[in-house]
C-alpha atoms as a PDB file:
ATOM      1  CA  UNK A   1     -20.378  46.986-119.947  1.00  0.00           C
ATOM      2  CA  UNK A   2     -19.300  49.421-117.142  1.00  0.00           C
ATOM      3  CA  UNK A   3     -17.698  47.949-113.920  1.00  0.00           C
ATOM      4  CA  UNK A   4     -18.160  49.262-111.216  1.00  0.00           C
ATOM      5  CA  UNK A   5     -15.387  47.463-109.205  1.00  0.00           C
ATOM      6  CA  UNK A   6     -11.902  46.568-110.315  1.00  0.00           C
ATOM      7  CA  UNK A   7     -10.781  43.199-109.446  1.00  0.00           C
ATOM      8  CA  UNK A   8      -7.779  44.270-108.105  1.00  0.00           C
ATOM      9  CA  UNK A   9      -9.535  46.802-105.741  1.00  0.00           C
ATOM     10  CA  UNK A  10     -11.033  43.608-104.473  1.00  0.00           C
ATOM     11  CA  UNK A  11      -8.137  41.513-104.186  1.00  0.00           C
ATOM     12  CA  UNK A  12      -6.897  44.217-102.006  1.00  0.00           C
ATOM     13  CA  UNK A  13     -10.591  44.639-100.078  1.00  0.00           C
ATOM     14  CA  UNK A  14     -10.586  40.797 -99.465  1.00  0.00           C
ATOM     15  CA  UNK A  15      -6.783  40.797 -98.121  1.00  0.00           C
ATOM     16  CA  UNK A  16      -7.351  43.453 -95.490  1.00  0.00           C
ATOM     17  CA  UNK A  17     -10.109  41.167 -93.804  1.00  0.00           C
ATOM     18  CA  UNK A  18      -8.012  39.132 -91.391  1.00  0.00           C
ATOM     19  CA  UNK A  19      -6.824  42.547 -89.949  1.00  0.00           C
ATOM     20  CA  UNK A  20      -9.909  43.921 -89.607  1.00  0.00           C
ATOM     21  CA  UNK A  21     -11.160  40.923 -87.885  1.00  0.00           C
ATOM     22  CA  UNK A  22      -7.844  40.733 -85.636  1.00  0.00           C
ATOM     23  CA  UNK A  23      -8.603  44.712 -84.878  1.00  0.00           C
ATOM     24  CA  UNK A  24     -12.266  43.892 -83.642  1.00  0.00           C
ATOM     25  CA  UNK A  25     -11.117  40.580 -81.873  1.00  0.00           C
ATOM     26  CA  UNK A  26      -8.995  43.373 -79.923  1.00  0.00           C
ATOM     27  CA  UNK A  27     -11.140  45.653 -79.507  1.00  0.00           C
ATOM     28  CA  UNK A  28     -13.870  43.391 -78.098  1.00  0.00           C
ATOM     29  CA  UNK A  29     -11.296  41.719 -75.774  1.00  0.00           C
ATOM     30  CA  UNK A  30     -10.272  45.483 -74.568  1.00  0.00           C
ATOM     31  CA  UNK A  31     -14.248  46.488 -74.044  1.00  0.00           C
ATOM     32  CA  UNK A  32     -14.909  43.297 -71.936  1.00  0.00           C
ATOM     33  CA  UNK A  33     -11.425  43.914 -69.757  1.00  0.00           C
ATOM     34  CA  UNK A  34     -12.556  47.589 -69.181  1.00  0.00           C
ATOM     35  CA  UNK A  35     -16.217  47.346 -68.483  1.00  0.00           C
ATOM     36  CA  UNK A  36     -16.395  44.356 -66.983  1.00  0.00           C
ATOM     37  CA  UNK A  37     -14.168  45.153 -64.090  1.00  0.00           C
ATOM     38  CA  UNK A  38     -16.257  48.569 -63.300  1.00  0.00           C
ATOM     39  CA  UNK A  39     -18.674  49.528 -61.038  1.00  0.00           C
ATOM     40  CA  UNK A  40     -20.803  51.419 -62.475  1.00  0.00           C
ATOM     41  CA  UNK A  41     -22.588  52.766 -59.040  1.00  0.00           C
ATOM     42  CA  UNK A  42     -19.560  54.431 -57.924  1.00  0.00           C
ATOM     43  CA  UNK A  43     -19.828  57.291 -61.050  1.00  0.00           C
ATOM     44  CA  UNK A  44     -22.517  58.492 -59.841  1.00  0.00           C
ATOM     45  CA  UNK A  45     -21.695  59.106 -55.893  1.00  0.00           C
ATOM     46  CA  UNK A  46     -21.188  62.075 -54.530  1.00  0.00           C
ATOM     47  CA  UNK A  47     -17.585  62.745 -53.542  1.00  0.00           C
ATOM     48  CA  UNK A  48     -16.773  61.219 -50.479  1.00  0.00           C
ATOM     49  CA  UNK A  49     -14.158  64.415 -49.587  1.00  0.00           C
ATOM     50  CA  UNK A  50     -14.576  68.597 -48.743  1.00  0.00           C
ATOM     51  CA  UNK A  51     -12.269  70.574 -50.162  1.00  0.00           C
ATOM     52  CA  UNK A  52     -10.540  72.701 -47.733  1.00  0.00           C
ATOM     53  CA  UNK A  53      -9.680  75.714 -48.622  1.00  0.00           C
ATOM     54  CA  UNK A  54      -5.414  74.912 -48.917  1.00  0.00           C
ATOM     55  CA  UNK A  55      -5.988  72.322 -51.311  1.00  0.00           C
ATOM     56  CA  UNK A  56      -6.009  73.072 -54.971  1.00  0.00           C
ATOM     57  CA  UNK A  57      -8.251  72.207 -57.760  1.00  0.00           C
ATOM     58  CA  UNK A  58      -5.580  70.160 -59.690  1.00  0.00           C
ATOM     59  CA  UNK A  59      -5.545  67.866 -56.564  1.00  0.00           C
ATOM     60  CA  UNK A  60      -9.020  67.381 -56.807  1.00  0.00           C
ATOM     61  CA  UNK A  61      -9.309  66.978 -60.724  1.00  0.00           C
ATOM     62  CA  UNK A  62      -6.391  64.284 -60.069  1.00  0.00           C
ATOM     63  CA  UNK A  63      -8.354  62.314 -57.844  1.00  0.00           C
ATOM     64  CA  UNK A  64     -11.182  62.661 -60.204  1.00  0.00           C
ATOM     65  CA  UNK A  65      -9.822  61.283 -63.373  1.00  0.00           C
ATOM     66  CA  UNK A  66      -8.079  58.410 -62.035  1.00  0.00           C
ATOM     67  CA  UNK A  67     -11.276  57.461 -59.238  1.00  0.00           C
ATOM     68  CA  UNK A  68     -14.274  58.021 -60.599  1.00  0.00           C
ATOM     69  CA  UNK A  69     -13.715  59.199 -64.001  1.00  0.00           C
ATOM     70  CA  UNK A  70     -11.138  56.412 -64.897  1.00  0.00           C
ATOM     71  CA  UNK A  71     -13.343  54.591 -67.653  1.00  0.00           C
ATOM     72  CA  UNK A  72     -14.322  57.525 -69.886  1.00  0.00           C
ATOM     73  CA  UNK A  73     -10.462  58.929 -69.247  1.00  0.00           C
ATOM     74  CA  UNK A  74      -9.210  55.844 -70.717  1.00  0.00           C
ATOM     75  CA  UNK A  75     -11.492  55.940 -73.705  1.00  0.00           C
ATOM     76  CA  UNK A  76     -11.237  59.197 -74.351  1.00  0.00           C
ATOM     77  CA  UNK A  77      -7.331  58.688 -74.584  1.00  0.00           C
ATOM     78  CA  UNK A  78      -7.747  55.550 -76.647  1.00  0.00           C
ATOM     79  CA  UNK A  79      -9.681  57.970 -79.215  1.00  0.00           C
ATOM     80  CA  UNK A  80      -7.122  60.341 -79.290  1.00  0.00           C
ATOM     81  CA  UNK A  81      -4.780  57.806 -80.151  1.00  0.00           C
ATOM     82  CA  UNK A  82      -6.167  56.203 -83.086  1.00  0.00           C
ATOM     83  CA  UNK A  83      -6.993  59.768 -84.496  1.00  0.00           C
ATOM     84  CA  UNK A  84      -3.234  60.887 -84.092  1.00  0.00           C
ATOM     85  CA  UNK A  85      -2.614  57.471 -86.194  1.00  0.00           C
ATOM     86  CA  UNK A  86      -5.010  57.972 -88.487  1.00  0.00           C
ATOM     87  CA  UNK A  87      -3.771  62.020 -89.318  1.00  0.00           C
ATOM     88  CA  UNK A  88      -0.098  60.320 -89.513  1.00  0.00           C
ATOM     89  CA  UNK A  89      -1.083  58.055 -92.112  1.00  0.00           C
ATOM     90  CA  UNK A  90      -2.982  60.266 -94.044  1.00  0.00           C
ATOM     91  CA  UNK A  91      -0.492  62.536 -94.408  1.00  0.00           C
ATOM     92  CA  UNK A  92       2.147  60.452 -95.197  1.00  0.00           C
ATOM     93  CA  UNK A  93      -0.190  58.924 -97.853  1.00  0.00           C
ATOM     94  CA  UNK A  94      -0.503  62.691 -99.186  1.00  0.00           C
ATOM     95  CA  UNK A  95       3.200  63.038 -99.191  1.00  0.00           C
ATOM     96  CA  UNK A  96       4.307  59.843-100.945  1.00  0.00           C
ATOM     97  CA  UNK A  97       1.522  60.768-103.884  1.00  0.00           C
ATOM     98  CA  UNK A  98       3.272  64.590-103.805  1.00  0.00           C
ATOM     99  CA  UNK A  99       7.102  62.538-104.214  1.00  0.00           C
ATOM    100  CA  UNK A 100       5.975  60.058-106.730  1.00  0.00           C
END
């Protein structure tokens, strides 16, 4: 009769699921230390400052990102970062298949 899963696929399933329950241990710890410390009424003040006219925009997007917009800045990098991992490891997967 046809299989539909090879036992060693699932050896291999079954030994990955301490990490995957270490990664979302982490990841829960990192959601509850970020969102739990924010106030969520100050995103949606107005800004408390006028821009005269000798200050630049880059001093005001500065302020921005690291006052008000600090939360999604943080994600957004955290995002960045597992996709940079995740395009490293697919292509050295790609590469060792190439060499072997």
């Amino acid at each position: 009769m046809f299989d539909m899963f090879d036992m060693d696929d699932l050896k291999k399933a079954i030994r990955l699921i301490p990490h995957a329950i270490t990664s979302l241990v982490f990841l829960a710890g990192l959601y509850l230390a970020i969102f739990s410390n924010t106030s969520w009424f100050a995103l949606f003040k107005s800004p408390s400052y006028v821009l005269t006219k000798y200050e630049s925009g880059s001093v005001a997007i500065g302020e921005h990102m690291f006052t008000t917009y600090v939360v999604p800045f943080e994600v957004l990098s955290l995002v960045l970062l597992a996709a940079f991992v995740g395009a490293i490891y697919i292509a050295i997967k790609g590469w060792r298949r190439e060499n072997s």
